[in-house]
N, C-alpha and C. Protein backbone atom coordinates (compact mmCIF):
# COMPACT_ATOMS: atom_id res chain seq x y z
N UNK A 1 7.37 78.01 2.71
CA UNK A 1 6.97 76.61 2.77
C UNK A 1 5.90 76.41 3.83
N UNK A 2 5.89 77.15 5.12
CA UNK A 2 4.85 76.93 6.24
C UNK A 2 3.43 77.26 5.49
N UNK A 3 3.56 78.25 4.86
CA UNK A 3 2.75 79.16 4.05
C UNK A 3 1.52 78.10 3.17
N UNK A 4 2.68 77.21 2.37
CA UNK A 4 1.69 76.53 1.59
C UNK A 4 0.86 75.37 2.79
N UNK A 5 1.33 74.91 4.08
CA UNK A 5 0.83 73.34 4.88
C UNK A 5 -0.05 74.74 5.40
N UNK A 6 -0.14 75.80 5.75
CA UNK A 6 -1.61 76.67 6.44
C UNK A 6 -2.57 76.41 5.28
N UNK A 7 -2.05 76.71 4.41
CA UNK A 7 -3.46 77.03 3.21
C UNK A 7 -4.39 76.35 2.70
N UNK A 8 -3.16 74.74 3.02
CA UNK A 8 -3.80 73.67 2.57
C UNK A 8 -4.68 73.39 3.26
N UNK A 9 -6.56 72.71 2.75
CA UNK A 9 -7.20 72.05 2.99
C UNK A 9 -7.82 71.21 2.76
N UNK A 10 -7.73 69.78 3.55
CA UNK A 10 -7.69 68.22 2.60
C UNK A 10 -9.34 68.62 2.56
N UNK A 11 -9.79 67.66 1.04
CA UNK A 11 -10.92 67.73 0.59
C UNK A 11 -11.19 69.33 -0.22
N UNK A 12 -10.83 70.07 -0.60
CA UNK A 12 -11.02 71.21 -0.78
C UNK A 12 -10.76 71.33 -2.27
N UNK A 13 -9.74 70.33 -2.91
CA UNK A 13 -9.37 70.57 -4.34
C UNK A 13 -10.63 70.28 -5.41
N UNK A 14 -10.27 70.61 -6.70
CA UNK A 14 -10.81 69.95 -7.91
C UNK A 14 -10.46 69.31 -8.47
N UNK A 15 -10.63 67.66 -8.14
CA UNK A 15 -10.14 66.80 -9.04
C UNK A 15 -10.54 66.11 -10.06
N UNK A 16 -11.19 67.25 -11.04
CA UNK A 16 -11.92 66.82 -12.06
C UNK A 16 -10.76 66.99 -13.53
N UNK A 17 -9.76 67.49 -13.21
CA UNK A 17 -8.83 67.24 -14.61
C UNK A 17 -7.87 65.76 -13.82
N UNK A 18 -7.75 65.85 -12.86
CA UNK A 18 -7.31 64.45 -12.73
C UNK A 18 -7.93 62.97 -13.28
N UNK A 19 -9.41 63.52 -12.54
CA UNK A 19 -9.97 62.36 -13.22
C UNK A 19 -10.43 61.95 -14.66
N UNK A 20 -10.24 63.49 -15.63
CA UNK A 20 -10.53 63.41 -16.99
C UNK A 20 -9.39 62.58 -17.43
N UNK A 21 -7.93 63.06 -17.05
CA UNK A 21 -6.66 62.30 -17.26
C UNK A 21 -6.72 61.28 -17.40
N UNK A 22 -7.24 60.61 -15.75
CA UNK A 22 -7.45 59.07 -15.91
C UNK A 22 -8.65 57.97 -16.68
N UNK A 23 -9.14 59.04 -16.80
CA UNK A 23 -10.26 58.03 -18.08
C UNK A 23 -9.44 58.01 -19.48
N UNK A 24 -8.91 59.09 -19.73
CA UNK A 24 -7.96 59.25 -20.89
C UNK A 24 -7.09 57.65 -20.89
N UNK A 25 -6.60 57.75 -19.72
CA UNK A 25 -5.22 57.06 -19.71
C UNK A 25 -5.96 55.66 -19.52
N UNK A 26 -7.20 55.26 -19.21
CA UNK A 26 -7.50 53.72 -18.78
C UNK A 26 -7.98 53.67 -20.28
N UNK A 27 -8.65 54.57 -20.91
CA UNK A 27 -9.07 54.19 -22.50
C UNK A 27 -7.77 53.61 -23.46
N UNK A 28 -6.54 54.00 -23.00
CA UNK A 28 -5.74 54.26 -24.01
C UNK A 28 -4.66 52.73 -23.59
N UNK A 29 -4.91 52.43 -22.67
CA UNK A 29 -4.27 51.66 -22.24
C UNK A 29 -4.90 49.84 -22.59
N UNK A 30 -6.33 50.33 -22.37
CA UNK A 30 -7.45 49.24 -22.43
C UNK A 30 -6.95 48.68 -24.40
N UNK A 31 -6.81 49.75 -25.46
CA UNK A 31 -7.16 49.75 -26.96
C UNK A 31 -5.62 49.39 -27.40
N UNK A 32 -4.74 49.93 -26.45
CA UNK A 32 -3.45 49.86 -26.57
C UNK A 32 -3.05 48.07 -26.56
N UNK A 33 -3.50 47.28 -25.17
CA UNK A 33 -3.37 46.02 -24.75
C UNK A 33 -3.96 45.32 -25.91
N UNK A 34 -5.14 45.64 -26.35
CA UNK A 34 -6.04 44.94 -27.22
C UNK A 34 -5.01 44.88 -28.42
N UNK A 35 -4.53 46.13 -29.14
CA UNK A 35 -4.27 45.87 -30.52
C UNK A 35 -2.60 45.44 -30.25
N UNK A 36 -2.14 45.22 -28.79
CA UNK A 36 -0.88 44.31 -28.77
C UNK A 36 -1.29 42.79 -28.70
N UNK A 37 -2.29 42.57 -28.35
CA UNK A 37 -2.58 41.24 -28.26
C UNK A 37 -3.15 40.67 -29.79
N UNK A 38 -3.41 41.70 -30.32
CA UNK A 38 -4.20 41.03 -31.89
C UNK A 38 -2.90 41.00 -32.98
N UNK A 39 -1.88 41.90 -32.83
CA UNK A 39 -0.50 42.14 -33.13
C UNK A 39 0.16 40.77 -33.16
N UNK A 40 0.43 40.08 -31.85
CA UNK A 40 0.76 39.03 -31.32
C UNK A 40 0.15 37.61 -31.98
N UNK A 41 -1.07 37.91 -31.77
CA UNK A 41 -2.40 36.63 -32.17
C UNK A 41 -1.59 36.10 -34.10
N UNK A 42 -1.83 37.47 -34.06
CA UNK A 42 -1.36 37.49 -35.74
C UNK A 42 -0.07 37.09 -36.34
N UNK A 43 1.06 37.76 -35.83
CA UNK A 43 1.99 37.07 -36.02
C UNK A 43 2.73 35.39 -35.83
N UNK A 44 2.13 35.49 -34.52
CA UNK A 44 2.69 34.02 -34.32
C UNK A 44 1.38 32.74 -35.03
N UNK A 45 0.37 33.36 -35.48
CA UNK A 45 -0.33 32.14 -36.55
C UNK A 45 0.34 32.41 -38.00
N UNK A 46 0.69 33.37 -38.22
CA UNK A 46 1.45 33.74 -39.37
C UNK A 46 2.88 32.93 -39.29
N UNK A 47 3.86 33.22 -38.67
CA UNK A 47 5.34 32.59 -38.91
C UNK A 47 5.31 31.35 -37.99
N UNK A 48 4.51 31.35 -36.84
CA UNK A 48 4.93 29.95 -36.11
C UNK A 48 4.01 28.51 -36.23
N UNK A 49 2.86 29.22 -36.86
CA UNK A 49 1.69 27.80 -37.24
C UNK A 49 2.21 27.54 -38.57
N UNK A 50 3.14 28.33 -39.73
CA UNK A 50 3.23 28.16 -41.13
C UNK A 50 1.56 28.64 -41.63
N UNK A 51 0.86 29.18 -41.15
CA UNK A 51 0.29 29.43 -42.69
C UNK A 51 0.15 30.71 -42.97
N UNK A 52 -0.33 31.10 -44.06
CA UNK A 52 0.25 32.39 -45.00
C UNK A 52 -0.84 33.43 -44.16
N UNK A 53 -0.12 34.66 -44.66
CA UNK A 53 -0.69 36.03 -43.93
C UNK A 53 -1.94 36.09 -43.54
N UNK A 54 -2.87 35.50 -45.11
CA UNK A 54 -4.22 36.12 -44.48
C UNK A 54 -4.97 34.97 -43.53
N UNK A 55 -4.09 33.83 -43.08
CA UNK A 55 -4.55 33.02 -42.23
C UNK A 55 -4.13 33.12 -40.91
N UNK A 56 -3.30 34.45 -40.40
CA UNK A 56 -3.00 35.30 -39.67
C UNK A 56 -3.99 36.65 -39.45
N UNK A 57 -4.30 37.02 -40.77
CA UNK A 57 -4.98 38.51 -40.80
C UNK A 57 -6.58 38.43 -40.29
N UNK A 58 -7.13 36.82 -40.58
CA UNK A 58 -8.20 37.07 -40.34
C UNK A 58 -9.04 36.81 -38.97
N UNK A 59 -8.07 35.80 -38.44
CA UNK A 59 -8.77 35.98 -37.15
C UNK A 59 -8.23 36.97 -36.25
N UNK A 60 -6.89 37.56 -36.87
CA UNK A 60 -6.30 38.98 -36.11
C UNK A 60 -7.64 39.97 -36.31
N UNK A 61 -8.24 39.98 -37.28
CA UNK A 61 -9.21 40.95 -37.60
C UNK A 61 -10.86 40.77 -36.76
N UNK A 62 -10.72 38.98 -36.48
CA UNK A 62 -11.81 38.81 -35.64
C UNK A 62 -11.91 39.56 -34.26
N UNK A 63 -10.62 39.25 -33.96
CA UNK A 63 -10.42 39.45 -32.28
C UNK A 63 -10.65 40.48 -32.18
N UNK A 64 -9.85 41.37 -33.43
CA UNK A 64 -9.72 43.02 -33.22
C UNK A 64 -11.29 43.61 -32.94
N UNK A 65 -11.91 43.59 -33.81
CA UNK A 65 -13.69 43.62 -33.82
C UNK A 65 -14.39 43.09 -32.81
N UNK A 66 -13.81 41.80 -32.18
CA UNK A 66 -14.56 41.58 -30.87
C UNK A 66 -14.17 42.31 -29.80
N UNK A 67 -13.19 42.49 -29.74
CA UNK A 67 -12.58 43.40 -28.61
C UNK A 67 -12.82 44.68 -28.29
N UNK A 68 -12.76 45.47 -29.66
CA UNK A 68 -13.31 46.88 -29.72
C UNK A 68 -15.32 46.53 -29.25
N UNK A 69 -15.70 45.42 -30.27
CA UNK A 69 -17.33 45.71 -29.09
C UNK A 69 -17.20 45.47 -28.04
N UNK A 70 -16.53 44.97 -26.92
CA UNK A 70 -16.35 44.48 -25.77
C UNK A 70 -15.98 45.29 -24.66
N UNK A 71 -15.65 46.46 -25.67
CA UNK A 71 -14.19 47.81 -24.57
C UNK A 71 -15.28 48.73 -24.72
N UNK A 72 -16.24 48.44 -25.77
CA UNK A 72 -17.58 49.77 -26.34
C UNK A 72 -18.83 49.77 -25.63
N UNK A 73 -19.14 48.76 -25.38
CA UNK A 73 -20.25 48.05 -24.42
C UNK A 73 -19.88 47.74 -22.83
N UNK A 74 -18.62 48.22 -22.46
CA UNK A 74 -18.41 47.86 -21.12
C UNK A 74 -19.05 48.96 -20.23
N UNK A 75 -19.05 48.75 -18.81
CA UNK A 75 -20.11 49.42 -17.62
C UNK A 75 -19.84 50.77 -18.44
N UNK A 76 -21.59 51.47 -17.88
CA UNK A 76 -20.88 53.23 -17.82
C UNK A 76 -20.09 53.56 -16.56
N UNK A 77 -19.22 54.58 -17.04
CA UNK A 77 -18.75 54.97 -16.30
C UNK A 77 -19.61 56.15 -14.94
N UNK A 78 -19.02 55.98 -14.21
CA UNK A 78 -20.02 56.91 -13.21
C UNK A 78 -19.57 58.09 -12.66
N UNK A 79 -20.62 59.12 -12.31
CA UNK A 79 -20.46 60.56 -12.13
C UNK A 79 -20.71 60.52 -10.87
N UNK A 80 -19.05 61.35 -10.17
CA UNK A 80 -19.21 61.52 -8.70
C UNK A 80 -19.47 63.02 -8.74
């Protein structure tokens, strides 16, 4: 155990699969929120406004399409 606190030296790692991870995980999370919220949008104009599916489906389908250009067009990401 002493062995590994000698060897260690802060700043010294590669944290380039970490940070691939976390772009992974902010993409997935970002598309994830979106298609729970269009999920949501949809259902409750569907059973709680009364009107029929595709008066649910279609502005579920708006949002969905605005959202995806919105998550597609956001900052680049930047290279440290």
């Amino acid at each position: 155990m002493d062995d590994a606190a000698e060897t260690y030296h802060h700043g010294d790692q590669n944290v380039s699969e970490q940070v691939q991870t976390y772009r992974v995980f902010d993409e997935l999370t970002k598309y994830a929120a979106l298609h729970i919220g269009v999920l949501v949008l949809m259902l409750t104009l569907w059973f709680c406004l009364g009107v029929d599916f595709l008066g649910g489906l279609v502005p579920g389908l708006v949002v969905l399409g605005l959202g995806i250009w919105f998550l597609r067009r956001g900052k680049p990401a930047q290279e440290h």
